[in-house]
C-alpha atoms as a PDB file:
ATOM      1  CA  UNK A   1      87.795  80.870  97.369  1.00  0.00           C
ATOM      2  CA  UNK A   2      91.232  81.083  96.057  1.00  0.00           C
ATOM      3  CA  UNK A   3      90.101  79.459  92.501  1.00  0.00           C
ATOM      4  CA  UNK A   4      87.776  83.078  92.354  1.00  0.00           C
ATOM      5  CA  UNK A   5      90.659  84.733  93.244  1.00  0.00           C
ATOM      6  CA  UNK A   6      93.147  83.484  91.015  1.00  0.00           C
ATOM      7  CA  UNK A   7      89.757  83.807  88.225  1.00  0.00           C
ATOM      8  CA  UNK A   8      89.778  87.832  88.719  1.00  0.00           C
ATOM      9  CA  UNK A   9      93.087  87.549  87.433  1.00  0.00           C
ATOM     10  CA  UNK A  10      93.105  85.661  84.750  1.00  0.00           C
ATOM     11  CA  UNK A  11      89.730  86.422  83.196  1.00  0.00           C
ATOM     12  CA  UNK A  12      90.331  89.297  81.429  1.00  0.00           C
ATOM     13  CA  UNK A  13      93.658  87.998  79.744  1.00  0.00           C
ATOM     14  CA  UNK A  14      91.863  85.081  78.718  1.00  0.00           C
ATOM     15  CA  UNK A  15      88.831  87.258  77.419  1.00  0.00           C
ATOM     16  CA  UNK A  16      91.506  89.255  75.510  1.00  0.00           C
ATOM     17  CA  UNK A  17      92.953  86.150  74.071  1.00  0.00           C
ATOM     18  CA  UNK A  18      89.960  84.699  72.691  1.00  0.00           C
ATOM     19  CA  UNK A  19      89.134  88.371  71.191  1.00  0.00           C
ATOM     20  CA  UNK A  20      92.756  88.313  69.479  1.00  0.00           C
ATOM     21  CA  UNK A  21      91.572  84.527  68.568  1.00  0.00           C
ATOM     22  CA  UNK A  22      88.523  85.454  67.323  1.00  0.00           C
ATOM     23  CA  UNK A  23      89.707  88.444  65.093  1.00  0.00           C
ATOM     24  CA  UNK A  24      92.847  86.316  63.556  1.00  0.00           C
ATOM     25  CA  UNK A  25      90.126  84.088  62.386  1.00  0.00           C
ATOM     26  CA  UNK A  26      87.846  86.652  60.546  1.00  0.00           C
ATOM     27  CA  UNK A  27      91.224  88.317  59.168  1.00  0.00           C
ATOM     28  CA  UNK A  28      92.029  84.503  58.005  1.00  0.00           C
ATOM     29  CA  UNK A  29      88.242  84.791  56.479  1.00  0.00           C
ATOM     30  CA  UNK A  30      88.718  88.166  54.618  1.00  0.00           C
ATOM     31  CA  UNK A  31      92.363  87.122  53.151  1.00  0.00           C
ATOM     32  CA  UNK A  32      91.280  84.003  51.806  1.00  0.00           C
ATOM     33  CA  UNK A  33      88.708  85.702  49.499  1.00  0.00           C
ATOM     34  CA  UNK A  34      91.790  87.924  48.128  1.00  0.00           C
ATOM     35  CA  UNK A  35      92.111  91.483  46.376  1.00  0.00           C
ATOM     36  CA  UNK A  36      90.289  92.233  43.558  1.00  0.00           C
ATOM     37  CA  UNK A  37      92.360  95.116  42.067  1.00  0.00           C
ATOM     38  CA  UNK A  38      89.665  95.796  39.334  1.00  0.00           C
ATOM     39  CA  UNK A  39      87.484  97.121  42.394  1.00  0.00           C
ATOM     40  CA  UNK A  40      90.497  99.977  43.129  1.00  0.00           C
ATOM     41  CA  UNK A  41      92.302 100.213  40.583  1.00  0.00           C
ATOM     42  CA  UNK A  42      89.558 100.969  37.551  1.00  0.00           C
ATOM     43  CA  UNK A  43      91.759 101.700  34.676  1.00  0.00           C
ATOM     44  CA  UNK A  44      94.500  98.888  35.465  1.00  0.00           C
ATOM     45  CA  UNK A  45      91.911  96.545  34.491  1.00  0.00           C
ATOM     46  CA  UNK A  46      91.941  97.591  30.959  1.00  0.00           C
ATOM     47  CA  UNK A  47      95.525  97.168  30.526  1.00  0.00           C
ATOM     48  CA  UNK A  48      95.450  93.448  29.811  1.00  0.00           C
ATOM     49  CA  UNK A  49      95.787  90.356  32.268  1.00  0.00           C
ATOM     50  CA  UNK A  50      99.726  90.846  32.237  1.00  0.00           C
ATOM     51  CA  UNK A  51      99.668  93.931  33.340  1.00  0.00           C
ATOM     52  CA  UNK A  52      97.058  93.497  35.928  1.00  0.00           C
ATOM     53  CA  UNK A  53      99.262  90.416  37.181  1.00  0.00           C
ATOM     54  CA  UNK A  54     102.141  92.816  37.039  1.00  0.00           C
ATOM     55  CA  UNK A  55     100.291  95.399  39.246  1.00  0.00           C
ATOM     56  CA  UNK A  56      98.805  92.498  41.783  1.00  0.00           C
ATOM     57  CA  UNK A  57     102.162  90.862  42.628  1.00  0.00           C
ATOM     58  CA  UNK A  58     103.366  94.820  42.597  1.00  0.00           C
ATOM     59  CA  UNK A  59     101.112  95.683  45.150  1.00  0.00           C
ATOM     60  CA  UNK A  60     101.409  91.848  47.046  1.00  0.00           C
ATOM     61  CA  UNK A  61     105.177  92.442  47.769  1.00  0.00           C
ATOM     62  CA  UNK A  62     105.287  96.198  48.571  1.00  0.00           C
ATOM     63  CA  UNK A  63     102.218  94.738  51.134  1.00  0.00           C
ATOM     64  CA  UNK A  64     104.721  91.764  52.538  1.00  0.00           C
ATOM     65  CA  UNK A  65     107.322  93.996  52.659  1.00  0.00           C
ATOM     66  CA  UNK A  66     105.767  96.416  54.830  1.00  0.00           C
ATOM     67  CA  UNK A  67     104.441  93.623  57.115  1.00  0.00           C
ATOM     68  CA  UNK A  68     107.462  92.425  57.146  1.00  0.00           C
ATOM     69  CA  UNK A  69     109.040  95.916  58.167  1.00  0.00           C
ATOM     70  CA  UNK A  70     106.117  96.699  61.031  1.00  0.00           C
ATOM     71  CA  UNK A  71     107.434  93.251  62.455  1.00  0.00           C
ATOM     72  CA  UNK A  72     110.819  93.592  63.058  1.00  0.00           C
ATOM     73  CA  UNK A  73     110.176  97.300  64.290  1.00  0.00           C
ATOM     74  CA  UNK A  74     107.736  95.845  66.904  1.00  0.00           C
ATOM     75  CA  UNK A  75     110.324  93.125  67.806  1.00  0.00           C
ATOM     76  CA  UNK A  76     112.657  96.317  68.405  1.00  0.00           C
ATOM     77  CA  UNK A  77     110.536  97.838  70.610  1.00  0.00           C
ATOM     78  CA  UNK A  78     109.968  94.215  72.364  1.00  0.00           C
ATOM     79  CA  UNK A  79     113.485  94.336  72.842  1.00  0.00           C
ATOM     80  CA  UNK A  80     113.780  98.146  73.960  1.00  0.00           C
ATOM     81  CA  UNK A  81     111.548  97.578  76.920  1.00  0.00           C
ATOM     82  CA  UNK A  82     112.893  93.987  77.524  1.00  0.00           C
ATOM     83  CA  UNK A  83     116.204  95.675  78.082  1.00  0.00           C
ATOM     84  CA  UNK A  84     115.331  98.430  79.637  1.00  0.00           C
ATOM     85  CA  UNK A  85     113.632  96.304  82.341  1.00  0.00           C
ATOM     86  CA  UNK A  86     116.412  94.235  82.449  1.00  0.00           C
ATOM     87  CA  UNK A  87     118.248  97.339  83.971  1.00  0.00           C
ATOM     88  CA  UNK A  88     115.596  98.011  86.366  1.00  0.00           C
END
């Protein structure tokens, strides 16, 4: 009886972690196969395969960077609410 209790608890966390699981692993899927810029970018693939190199680590950084910056402001707002529980 109590292992069905402690079950209605947990369940759903657990069925949300596998889903985040789950999802990290198709992302993991999709990024291996990488950008093809010549799909979005039509007329940069004329310029020559310097330039297109150029515009791919172009694009590549400004995309790490703003990863980069969506991470730290989530870690502020995990801090925010950390500390403003803290004060509860």
């Amino acid at each position: 009886m109590f292992q069905r209790i402690v079950d209605t608890f947990f369940n759903p966390v657990i069925e949300v972690l596998v889903a985040a699981r789950d999802r990290l692993d198709y992302i993991s899927m999709v990024a291996a196969r990488g950008l093809s810029l010549d799909y979005f970018l039509g007329p940069v693939s004329m310029l020559g395969p310097e330039w297109r190199a150029l515009i791919s680590s172009v694009v590549a950084s400004a995309f790490l960077l703003i990863t980069v910056l969506v991470a730290r402001k989530g870690y502020g707002i995990y801090l925010s609410l950390k500390e403003g529980v803290k004060w509860w």
